[in-house]
C-alpha atoms as a PDB file:
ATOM      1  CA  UNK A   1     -66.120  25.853  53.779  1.00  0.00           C
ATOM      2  CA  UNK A   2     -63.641  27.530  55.941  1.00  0.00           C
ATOM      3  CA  UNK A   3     -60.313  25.874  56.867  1.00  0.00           C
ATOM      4  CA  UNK A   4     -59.457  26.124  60.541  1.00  0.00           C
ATOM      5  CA  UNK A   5     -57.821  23.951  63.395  1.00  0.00           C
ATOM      6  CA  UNK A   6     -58.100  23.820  67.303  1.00  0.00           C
ATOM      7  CA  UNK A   7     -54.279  24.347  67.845  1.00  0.00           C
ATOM      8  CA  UNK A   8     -52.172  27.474  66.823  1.00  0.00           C
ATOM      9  CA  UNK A   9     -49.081  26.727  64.451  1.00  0.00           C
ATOM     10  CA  UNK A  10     -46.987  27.447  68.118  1.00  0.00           C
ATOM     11  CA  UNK A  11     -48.892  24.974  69.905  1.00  0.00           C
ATOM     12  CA  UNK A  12     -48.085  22.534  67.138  1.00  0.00           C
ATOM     13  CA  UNK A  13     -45.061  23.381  67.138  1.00  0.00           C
ATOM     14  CA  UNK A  14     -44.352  23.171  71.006  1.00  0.00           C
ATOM     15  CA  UNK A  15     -46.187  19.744  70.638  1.00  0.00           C
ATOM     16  CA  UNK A  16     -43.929  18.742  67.968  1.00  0.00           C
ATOM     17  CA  UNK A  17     -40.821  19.224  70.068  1.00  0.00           C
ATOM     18  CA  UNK A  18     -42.289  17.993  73.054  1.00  0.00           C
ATOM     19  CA  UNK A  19     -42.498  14.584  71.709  1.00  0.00           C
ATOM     20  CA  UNK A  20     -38.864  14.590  69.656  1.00  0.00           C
ATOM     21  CA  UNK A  21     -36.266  16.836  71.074  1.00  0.00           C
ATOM     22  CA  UNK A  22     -33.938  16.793  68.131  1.00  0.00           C
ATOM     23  CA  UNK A  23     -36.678  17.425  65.214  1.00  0.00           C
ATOM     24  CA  UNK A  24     -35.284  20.190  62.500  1.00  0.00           C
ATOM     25  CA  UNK A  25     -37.370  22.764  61.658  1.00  0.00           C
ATOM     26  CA  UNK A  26     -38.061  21.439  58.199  1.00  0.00           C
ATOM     27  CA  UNK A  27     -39.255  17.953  59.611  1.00  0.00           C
ATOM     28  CA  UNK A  28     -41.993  19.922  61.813  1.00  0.00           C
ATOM     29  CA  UNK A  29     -42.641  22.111  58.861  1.00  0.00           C
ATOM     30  CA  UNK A  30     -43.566  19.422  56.459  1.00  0.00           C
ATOM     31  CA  UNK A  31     -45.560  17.483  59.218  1.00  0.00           C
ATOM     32  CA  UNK A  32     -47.629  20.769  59.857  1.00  0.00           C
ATOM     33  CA  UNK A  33     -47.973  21.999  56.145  1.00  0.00           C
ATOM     34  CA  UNK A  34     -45.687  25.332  56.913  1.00  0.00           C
ATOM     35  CA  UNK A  35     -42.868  26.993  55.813  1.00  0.00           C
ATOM     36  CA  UNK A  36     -39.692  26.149  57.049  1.00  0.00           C
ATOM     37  CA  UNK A  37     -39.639  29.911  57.853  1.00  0.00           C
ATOM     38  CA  UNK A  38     -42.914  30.310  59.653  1.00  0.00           C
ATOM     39  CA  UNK A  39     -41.533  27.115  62.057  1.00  0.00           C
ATOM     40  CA  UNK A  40     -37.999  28.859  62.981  1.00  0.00           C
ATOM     41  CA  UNK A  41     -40.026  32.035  63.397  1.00  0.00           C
ATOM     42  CA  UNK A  42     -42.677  30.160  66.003  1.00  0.00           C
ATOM     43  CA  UNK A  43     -39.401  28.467  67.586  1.00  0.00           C
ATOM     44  CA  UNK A  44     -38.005  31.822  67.975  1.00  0.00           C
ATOM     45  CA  UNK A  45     -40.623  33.037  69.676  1.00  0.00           C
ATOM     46  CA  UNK A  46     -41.219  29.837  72.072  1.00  0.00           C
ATOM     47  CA  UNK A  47     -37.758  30.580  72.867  1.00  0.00           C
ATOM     48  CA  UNK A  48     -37.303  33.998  73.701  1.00  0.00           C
ATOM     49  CA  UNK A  49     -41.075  33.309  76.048  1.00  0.00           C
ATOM     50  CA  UNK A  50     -39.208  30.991  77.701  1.00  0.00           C
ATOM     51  CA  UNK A  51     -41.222  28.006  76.456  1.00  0.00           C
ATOM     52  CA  UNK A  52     -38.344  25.764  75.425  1.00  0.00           C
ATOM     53  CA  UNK A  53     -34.527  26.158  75.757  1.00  0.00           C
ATOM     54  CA  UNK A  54     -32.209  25.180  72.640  1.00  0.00           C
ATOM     55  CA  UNK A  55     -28.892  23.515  73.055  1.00  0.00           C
ATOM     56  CA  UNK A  56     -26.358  23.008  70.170  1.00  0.00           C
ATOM     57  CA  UNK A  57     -24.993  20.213  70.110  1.00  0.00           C
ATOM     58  CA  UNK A  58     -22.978  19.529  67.086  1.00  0.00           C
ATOM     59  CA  UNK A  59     -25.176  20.198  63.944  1.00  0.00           C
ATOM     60  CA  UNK A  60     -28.203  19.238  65.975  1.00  0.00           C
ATOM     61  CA  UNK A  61     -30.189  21.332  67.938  1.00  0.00           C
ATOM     62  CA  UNK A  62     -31.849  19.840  70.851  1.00  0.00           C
ATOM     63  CA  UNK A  63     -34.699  21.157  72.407  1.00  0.00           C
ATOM     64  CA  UNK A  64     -36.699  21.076  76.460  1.00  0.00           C
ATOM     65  CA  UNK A  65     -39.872  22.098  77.116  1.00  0.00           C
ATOM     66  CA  UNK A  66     -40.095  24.456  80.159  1.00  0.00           C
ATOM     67  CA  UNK A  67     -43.198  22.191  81.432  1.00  0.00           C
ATOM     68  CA  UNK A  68     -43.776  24.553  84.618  1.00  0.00           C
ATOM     69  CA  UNK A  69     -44.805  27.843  82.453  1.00  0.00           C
ATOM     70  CA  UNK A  70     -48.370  28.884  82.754  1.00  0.00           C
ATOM     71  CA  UNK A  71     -50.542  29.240  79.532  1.00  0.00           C
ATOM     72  CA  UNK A  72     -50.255  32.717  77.807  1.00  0.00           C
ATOM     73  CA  UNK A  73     -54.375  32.689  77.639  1.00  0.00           C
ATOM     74  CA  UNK A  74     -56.090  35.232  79.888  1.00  0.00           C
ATOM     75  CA  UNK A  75     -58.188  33.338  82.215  1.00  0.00           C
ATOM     76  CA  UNK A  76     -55.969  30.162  81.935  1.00  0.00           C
ATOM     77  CA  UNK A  77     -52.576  30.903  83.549  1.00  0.00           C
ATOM     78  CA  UNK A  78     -53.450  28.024  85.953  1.00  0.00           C
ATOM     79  CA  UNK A  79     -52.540  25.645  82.986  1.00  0.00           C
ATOM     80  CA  UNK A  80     -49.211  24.473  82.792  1.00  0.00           C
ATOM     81  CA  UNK A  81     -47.379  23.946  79.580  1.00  0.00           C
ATOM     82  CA  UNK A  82     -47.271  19.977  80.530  1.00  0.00           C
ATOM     83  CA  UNK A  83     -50.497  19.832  81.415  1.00  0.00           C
ATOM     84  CA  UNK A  84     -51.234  21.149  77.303  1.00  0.00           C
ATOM     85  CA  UNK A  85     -48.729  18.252  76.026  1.00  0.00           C
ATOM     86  CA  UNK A  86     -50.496  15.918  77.923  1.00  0.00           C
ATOM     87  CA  UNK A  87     -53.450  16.477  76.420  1.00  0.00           C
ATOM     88  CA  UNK A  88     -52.072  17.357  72.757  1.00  0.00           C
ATOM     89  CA  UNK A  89     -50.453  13.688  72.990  1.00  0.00           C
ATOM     90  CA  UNK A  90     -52.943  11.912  74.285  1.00  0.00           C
ATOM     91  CA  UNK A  91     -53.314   8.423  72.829  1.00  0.00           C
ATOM     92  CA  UNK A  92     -56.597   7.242  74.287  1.00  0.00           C
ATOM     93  CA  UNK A  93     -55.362   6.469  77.965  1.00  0.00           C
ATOM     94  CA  UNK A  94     -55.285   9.262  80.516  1.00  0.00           C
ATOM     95  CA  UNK A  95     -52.868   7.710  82.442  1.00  0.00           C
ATOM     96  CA  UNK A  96     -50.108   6.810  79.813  1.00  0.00           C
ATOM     97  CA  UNK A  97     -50.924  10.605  78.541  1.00  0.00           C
END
């Protein structure tokens, strides 16, 4: 049997830090099964797309979700990045998603 998930490693990621601004790389990487390396890679990426905008405060890195970008995806630019995290967070209620 083949392993496989719905959600890229940068759309956990982007989930990740959508729902904990201050999370280290090595928190997300252990909650997705990834290295530490892969994760600041992804962030990187996420980053220079514009996705998500990283402020140093301190030690601490603290990251924002750029809500208002379209999807990447051919065919789904219409999608906003919030509308994703919306769904990726969803808790069984539309409305408190």
């Amino acid at each position: 049997m083949t392993s496989w998930t719905f959600i890229t490693n940068h759309g956990a990621v982007l989930a990740l830090i959508g729902q904990q601004d201050q999370i280290t790389a090595r928190e997300i990487a252990k909650e997705l099964g990834i290295t530490e390396r892969s994760v600041m890679r992804i962030i990187k990426d996420l980053e220079s797309e514009g996705y998500i905008d990283r402020e140093r405060n301190g030690r601490v890195n603290i990251y924002r979700v750029n809500t208002n970008i379209p999807l990447r995806r051919q065919g789904k630019r219409d999608i906003m990045i919030g509308d994703l995290l919306a769904v990726l967070n969803y808790n069984g209620d539309l409305e408190q998603a």
